[in-house]
ModelCIF file with pLDDT and N, C-alpha, C, O atoms, coordinates in Angstrom:
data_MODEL
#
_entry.id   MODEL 
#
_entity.id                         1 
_entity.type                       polymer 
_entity.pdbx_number_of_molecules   1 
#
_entity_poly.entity_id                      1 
_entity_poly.type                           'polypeptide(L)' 
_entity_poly.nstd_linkage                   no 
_entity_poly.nstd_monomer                   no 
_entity_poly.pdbx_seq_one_letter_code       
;(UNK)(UNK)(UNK)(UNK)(UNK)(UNK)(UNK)(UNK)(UNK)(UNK)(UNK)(UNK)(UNK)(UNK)(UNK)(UNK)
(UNK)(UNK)(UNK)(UNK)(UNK)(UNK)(UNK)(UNK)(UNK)(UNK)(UNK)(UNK)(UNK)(UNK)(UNK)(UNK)
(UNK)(UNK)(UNK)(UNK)(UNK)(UNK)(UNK)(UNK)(UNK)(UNK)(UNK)(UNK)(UNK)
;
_entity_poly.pdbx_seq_one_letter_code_can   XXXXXXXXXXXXXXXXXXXXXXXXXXXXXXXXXXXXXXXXXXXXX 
_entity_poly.pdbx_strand_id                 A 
#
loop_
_entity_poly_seq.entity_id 
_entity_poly_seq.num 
_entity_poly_seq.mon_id 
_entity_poly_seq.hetero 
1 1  UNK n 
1 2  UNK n 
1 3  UNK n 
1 4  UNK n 
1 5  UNK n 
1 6  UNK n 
1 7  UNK n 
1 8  UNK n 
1 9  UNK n 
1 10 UNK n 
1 11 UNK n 
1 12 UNK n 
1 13 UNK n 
1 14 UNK n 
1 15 UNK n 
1 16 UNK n 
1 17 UNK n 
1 18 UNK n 
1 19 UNK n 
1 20 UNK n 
1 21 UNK n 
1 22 UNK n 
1 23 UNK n 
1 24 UNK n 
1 25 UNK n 
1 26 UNK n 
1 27 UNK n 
1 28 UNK n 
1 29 UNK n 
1 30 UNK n 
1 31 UNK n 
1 32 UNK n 
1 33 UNK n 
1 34 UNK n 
1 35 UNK n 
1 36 UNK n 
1 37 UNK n 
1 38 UNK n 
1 39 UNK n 
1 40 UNK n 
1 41 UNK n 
1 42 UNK n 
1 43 UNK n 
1 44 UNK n 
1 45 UNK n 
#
_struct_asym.id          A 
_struct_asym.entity_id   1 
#
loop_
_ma_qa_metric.id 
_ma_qa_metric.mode 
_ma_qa_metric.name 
_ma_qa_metric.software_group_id 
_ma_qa_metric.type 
1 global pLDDT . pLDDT 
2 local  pLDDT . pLDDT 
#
_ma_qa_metric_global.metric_id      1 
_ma_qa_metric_global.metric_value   81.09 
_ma_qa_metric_global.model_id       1 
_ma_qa_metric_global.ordinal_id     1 
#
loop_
_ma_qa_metric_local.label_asym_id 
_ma_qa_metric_local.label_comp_id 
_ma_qa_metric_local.label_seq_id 
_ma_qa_metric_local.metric_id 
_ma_qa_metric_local.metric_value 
_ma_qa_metric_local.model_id 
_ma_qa_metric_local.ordinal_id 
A UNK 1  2 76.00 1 1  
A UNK 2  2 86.00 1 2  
A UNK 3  2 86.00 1 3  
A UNK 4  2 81.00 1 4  
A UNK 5  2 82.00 1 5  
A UNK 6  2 79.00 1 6  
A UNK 7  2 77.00 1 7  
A UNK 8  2 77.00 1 8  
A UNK 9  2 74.00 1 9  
A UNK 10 2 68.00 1 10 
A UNK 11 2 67.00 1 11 
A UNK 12 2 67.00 1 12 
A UNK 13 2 66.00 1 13 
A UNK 14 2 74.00 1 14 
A UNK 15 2 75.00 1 15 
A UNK 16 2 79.00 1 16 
A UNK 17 2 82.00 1 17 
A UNK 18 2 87.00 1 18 
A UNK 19 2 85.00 1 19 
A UNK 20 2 84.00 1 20 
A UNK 21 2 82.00 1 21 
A UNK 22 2 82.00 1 22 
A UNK 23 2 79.00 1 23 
A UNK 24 2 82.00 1 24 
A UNK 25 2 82.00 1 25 
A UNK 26 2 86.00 1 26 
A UNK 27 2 85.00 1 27 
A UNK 28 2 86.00 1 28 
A UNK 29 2 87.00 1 29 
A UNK 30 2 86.00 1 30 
A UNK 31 2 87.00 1 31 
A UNK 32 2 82.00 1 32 
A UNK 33 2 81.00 1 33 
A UNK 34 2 81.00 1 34 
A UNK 35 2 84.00 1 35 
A UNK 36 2 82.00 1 36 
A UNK 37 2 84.00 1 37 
A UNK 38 2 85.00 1 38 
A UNK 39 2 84.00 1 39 
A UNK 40 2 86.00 1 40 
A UNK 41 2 87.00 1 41 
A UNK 42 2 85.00 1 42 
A UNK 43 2 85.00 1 43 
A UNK 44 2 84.00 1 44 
A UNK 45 2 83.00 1 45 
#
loop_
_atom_site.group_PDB 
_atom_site.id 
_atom_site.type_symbol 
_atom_site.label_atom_id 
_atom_site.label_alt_id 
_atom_site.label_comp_id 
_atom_site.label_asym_id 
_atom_site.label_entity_id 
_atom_site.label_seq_id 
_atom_site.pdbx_PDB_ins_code 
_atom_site.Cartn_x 
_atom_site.Cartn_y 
_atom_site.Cartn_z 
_atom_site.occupancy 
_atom_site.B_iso_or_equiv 
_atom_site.pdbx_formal_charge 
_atom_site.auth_seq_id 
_atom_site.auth_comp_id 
_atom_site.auth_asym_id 
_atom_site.auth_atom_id 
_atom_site.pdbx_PDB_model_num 
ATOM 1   N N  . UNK A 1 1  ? -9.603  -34.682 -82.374  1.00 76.00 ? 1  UNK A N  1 
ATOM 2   C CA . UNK A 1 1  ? -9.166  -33.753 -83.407  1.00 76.00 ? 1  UNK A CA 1 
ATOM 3   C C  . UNK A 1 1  ? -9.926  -33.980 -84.708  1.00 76.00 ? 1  UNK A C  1 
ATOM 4   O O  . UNK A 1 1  ? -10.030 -35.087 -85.237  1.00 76.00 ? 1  UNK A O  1 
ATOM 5   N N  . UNK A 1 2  ? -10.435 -32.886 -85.171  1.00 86.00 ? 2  UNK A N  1 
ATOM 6   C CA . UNK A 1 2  ? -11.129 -33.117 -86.417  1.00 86.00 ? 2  UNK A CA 1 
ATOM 7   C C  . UNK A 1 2  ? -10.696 -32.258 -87.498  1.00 86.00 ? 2  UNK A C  1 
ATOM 8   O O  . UNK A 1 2  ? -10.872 -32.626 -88.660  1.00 86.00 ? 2  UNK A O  1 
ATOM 9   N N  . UNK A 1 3  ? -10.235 -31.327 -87.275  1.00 86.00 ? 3  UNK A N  1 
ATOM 10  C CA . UNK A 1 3  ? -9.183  -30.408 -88.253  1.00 86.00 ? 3  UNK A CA 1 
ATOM 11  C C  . UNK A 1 3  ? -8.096  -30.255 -87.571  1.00 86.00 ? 3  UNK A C  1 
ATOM 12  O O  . UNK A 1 3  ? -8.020  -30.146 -86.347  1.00 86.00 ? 3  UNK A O  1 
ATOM 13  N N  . UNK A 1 4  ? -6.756  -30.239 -88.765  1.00 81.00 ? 4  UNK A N  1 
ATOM 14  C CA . UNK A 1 4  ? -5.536  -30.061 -88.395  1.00 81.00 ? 4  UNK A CA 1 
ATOM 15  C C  . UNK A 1 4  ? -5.211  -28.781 -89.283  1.00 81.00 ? 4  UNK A C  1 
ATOM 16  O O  . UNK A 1 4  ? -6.028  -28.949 -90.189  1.00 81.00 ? 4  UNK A O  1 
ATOM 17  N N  . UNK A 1 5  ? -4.696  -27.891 -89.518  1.00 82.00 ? 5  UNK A N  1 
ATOM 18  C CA . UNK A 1 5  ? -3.827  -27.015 -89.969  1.00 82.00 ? 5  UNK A CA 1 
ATOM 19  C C  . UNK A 1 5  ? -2.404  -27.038 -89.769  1.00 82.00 ? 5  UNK A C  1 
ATOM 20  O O  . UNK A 1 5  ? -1.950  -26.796 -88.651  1.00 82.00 ? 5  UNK A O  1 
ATOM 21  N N  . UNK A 1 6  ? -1.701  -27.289 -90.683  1.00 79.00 ? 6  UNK A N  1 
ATOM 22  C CA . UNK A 1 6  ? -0.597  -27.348 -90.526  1.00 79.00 ? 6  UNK A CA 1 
ATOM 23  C C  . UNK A 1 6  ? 0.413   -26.204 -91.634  1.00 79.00 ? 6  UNK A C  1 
ATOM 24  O O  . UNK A 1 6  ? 1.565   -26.271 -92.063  1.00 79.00 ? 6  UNK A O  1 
ATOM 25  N N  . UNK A 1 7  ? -0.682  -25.222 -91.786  1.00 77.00 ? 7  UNK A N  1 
ATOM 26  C CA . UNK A 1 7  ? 0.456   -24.478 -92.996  1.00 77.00 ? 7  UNK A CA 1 
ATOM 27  C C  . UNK A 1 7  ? 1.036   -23.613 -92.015  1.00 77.00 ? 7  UNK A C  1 
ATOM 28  O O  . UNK A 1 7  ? 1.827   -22.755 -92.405  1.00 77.00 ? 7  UNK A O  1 
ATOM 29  N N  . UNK A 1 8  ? 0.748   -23.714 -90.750  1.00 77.00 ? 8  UNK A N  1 
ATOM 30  C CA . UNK A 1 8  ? 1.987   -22.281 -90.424  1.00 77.00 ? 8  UNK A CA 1 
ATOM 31  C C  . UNK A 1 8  ? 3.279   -23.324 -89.812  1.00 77.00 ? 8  UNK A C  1 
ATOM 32  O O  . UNK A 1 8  ? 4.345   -22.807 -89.477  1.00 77.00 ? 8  UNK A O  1 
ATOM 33  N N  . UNK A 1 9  ? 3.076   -24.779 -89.709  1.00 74.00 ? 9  UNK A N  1 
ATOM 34  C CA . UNK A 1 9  ? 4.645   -25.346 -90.053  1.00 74.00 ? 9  UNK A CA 1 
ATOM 35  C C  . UNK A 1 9  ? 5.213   -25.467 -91.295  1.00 74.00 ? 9  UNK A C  1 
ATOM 36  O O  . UNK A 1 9  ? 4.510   -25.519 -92.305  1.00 74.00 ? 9  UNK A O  1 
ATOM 37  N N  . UNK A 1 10 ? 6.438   -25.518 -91.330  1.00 68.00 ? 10 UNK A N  1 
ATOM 38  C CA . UNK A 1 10 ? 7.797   -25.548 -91.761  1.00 68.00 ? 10 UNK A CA 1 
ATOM 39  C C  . UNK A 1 10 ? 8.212   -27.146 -91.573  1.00 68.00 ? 10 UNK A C  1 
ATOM 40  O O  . UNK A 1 10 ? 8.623   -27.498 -90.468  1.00 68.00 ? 10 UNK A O  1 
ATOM 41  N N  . UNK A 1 11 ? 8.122   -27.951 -92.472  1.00 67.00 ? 11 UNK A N  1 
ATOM 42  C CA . UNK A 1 11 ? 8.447   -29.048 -92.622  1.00 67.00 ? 11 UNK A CA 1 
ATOM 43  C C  . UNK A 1 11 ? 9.795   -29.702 -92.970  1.00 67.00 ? 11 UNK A C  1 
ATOM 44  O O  . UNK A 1 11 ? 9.999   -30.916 -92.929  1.00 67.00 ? 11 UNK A O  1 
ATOM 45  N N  . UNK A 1 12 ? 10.717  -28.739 -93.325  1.00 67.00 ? 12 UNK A N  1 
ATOM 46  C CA . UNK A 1 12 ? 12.296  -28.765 -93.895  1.00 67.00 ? 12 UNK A CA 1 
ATOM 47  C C  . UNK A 1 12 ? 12.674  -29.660 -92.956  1.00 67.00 ? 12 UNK A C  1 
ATOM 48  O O  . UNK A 1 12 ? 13.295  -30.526 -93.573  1.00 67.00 ? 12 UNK A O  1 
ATOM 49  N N  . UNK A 1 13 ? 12.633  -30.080 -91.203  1.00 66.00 ? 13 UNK A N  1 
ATOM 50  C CA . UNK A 1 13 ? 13.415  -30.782 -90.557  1.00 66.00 ? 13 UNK A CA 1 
ATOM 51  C C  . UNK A 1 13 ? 13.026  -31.717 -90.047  1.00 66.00 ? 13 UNK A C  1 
ATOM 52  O O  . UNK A 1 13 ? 13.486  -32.425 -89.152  1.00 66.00 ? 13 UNK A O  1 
ATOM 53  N N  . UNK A 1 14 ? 11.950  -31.753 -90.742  1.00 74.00 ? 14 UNK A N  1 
ATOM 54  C CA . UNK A 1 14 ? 11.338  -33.196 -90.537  1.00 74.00 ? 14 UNK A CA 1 
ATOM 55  C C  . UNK A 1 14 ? 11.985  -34.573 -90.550  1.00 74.00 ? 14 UNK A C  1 
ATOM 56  O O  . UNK A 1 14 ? 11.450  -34.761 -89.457  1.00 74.00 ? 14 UNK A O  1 
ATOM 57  N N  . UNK A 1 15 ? 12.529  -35.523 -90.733  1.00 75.00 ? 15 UNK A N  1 
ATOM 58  C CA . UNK A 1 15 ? 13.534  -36.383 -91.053  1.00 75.00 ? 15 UNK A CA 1 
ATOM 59  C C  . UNK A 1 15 ? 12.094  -37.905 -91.217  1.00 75.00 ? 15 UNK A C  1 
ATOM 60  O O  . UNK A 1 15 ? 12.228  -38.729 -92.121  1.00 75.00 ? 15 UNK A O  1 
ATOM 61  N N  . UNK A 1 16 ? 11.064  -37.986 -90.376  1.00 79.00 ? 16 UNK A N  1 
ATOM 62  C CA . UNK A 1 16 ? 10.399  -38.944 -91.065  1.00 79.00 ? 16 UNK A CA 1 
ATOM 63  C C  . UNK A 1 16 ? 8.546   -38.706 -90.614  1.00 79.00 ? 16 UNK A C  1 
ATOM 64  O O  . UNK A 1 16 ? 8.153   -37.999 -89.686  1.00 79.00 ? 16 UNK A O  1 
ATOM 65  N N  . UNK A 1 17 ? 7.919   -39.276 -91.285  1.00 82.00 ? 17 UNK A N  1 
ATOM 66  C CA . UNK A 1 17 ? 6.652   -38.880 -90.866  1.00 82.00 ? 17 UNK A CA 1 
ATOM 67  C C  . UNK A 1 17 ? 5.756   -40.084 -90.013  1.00 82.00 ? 17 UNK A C  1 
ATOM 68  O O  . UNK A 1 17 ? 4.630   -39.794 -89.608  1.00 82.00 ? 17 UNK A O  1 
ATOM 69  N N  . UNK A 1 18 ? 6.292   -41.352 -89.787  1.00 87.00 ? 18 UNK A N  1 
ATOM 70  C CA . UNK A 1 18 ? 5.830   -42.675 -89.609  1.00 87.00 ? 18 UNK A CA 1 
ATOM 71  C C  . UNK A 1 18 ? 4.710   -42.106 -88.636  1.00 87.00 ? 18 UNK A C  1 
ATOM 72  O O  . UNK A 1 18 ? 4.955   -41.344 -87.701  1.00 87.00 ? 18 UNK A O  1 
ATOM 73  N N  . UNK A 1 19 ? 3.189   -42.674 -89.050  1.00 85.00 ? 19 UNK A N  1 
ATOM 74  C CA . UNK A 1 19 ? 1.926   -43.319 -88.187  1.00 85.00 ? 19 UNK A CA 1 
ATOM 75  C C  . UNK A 1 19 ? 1.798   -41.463 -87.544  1.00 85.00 ? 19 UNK A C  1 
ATOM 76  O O  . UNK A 1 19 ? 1.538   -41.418 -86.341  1.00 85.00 ? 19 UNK A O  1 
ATOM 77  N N  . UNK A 1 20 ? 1.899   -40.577 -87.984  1.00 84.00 ? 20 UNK A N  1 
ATOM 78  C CA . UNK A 1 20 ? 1.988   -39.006 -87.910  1.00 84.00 ? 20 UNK A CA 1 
ATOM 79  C C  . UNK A 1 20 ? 0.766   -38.303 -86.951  1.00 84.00 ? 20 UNK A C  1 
ATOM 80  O O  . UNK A 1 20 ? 0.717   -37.543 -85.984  1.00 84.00 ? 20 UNK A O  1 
ATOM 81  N N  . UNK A 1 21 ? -0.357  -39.166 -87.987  1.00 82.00 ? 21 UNK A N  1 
ATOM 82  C CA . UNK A 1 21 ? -2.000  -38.872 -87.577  1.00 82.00 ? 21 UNK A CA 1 
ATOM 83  C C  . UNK A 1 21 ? -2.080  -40.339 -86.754  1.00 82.00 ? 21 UNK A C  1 
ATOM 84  O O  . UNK A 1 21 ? -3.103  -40.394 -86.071  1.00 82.00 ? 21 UNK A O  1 
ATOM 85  N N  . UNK A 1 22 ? -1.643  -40.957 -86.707  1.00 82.00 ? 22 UNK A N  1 
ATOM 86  C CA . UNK A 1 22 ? -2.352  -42.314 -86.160  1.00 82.00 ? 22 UNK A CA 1 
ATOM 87  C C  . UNK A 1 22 ? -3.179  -42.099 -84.824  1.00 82.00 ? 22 UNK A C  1 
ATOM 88  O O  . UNK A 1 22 ? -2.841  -41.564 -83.768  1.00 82.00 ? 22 UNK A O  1 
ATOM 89  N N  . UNK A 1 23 ? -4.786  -42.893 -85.346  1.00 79.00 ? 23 UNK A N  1 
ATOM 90  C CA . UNK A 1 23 ? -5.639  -43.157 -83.843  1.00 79.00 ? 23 UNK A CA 1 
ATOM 91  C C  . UNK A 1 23 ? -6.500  -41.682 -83.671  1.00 79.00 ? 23 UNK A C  1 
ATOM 92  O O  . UNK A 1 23 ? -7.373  -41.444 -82.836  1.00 79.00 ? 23 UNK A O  1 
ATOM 93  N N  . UNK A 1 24 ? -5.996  -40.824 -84.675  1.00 82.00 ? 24 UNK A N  1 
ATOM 94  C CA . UNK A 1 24 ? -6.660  -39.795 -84.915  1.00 82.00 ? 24 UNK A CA 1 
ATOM 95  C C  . UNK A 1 24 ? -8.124  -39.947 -85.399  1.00 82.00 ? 24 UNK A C  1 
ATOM 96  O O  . UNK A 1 24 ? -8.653  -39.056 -86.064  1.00 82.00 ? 24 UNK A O  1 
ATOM 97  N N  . UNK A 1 25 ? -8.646  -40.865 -85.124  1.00 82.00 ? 25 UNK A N  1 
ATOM 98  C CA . UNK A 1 25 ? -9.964  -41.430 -85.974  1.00 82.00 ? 25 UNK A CA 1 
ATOM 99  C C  . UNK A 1 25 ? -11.105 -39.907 -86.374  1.00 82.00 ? 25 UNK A C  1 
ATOM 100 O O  . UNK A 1 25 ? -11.620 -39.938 -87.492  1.00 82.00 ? 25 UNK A O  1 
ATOM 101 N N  . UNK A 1 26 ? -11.404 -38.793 -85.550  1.00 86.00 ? 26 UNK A N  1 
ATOM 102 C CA . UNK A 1 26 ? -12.298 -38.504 -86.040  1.00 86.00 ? 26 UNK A CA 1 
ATOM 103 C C  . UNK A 1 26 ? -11.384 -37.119 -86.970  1.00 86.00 ? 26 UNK A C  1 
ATOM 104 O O  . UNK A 1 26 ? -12.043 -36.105 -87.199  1.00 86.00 ? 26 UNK A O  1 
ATOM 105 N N  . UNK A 1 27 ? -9.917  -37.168 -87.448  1.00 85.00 ? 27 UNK A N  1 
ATOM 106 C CA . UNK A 1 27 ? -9.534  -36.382 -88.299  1.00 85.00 ? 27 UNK A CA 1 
ATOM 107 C C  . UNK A 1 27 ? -10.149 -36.119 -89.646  1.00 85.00 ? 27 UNK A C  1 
ATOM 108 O O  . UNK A 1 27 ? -9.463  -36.423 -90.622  1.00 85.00 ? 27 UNK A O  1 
ATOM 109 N N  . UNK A 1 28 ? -11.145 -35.684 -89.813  1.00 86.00 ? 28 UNK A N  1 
ATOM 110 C CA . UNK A 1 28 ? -11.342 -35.022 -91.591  1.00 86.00 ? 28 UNK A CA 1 
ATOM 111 C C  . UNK A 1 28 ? -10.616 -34.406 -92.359  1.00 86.00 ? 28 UNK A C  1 
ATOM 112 O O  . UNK A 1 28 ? -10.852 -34.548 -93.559  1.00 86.00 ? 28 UNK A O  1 
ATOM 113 N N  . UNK A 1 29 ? -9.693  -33.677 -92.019  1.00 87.00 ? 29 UNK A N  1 
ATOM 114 C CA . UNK A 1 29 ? -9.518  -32.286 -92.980  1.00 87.00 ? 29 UNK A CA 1 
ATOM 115 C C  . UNK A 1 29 ? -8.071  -31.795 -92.543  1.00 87.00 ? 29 UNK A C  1 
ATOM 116 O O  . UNK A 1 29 ? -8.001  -31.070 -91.551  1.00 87.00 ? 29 UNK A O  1 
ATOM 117 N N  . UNK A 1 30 ? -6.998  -32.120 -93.173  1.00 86.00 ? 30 UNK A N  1 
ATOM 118 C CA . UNK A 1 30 ? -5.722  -30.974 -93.080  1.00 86.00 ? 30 UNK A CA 1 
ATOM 119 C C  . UNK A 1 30 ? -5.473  -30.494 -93.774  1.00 86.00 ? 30 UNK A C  1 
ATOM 120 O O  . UNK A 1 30 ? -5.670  -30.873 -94.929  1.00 86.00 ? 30 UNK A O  1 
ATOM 121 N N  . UNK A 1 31 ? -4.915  -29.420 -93.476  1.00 87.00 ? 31 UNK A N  1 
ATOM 122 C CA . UNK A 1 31 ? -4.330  -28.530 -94.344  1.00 87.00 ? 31 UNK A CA 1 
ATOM 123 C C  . UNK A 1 31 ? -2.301  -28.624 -94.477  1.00 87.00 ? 31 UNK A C  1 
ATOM 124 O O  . UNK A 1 31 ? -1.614  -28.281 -93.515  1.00 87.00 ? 31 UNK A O  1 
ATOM 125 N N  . UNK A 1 32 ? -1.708  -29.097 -95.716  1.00 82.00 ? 32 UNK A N  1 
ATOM 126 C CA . UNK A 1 32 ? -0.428  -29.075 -95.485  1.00 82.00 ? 32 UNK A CA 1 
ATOM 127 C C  . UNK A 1 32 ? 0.399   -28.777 -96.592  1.00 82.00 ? 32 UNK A C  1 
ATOM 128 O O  . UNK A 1 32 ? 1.357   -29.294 -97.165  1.00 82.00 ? 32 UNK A O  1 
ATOM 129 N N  . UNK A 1 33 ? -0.697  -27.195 -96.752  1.00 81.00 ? 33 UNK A N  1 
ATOM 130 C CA . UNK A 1 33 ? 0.064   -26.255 -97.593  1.00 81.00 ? 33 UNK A CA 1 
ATOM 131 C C  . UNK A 1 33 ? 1.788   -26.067 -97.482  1.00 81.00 ? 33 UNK A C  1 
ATOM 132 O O  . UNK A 1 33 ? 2.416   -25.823 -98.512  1.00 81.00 ? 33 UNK A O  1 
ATOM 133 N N  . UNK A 1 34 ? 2.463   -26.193 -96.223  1.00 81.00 ? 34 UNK A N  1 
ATOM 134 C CA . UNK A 1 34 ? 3.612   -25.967 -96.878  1.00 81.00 ? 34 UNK A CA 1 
ATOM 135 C C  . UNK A 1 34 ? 4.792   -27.291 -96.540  1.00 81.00 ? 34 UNK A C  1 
ATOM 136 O O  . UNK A 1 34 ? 5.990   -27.336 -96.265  1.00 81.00 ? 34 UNK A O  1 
ATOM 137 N N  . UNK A 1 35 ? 3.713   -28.263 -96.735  1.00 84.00 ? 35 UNK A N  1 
ATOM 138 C CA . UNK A 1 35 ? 4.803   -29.783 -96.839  1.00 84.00 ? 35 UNK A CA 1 
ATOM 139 C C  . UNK A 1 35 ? 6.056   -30.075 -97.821  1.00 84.00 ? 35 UNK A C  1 
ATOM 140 O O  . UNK A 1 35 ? 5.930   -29.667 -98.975  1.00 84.00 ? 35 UNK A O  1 
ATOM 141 N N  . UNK A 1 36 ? 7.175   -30.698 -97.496  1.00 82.00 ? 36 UNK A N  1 
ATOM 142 C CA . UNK A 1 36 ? 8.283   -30.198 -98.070  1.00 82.00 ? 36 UNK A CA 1 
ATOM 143 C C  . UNK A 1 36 ? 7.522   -31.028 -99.635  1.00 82.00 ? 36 UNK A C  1 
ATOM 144 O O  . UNK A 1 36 ? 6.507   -31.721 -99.706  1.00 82.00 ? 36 UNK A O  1 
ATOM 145 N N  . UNK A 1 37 ? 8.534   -30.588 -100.780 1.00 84.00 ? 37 UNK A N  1 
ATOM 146 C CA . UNK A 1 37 ? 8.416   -31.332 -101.964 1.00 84.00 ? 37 UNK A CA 1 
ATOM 147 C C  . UNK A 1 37 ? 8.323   -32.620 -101.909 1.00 84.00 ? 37 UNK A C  1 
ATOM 148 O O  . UNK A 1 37 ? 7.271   -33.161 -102.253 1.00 84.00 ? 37 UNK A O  1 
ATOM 149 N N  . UNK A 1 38 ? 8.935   -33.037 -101.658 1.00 85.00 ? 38 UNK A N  1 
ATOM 150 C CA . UNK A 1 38 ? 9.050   -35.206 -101.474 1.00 85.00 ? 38 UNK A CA 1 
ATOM 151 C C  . UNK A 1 38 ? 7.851   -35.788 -101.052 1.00 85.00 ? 38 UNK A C  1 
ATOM 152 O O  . UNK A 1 38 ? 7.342   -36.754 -101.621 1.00 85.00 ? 38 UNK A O  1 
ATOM 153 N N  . UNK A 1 39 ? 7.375   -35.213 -100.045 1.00 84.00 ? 39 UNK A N  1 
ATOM 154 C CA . UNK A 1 39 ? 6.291   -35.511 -99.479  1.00 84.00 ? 39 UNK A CA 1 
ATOM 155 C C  . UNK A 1 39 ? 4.862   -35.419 -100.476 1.00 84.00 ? 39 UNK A C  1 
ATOM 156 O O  . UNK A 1 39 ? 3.951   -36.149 -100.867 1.00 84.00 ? 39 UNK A O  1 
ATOM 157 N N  . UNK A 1 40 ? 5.302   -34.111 -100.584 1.00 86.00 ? 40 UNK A N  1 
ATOM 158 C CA . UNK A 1 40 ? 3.821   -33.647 -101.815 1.00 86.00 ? 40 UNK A CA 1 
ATOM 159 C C  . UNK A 1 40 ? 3.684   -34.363 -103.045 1.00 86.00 ? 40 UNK A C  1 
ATOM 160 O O  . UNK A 1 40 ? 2.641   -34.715 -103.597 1.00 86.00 ? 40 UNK A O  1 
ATOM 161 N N  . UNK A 1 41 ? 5.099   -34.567 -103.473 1.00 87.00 ? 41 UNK A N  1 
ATOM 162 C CA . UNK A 1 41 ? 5.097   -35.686 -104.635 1.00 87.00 ? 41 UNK A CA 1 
ATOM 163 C C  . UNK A 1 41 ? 4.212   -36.887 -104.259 1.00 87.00 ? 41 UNK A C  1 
ATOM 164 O O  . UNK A 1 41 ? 3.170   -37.174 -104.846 1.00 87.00 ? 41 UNK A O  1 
ATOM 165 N N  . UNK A 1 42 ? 4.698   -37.511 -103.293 1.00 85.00 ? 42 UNK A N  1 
ATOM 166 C CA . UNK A 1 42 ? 3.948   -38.802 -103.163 1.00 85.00 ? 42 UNK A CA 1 
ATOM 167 C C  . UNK A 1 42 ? 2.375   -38.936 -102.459 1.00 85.00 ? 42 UNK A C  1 
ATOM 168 O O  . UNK A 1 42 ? 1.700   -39.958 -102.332 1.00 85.00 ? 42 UNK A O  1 
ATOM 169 N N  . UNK A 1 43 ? 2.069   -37.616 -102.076 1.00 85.00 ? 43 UNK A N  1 
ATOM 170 C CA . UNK A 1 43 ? 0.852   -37.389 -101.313 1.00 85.00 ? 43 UNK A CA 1 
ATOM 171 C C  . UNK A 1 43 ? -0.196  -37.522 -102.958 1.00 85.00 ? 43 UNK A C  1 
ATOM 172 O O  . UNK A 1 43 ? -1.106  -38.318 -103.192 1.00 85.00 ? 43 UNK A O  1 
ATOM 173 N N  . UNK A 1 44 ? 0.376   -36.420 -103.863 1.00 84.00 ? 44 UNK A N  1 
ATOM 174 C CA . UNK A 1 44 ? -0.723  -35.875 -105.014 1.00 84.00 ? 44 UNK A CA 1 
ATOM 175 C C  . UNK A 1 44 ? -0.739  -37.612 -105.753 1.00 84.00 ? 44 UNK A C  1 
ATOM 176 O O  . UNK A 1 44 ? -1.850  -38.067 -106.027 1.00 84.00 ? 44 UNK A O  1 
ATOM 177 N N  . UNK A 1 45 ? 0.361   -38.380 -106.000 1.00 83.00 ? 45 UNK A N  1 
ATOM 178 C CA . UNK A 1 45 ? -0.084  -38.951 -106.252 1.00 83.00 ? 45 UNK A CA 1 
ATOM 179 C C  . UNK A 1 45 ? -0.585  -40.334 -105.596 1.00 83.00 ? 45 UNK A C  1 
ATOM 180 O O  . UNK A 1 45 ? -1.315  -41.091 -106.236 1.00 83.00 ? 45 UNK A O  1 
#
């Protein structure tokens, strides 16, 4: 996997994200335009 897109999920029922991408080694690039708030908080910073 080298791109992920993830804006056409809905992240609201998520309950945890642990090791998510893991082992994904040749991942570059997601997209997670619509990650809940909490998440994005701690992602931007």
């Amino acid at each position: 996997l080298k791109e992920l897109d993830l804006s056409v999920f809905t992240t609201e029922n998520v309950d945890n994200y642990w090791y998510m991408f893991r082992g994904c080694e040749k991942l570059e690039k997601i997209n997670f335009s619509k990650i809940d708030v909490e998440t994005k908080k701690y992602l931007i910073y």
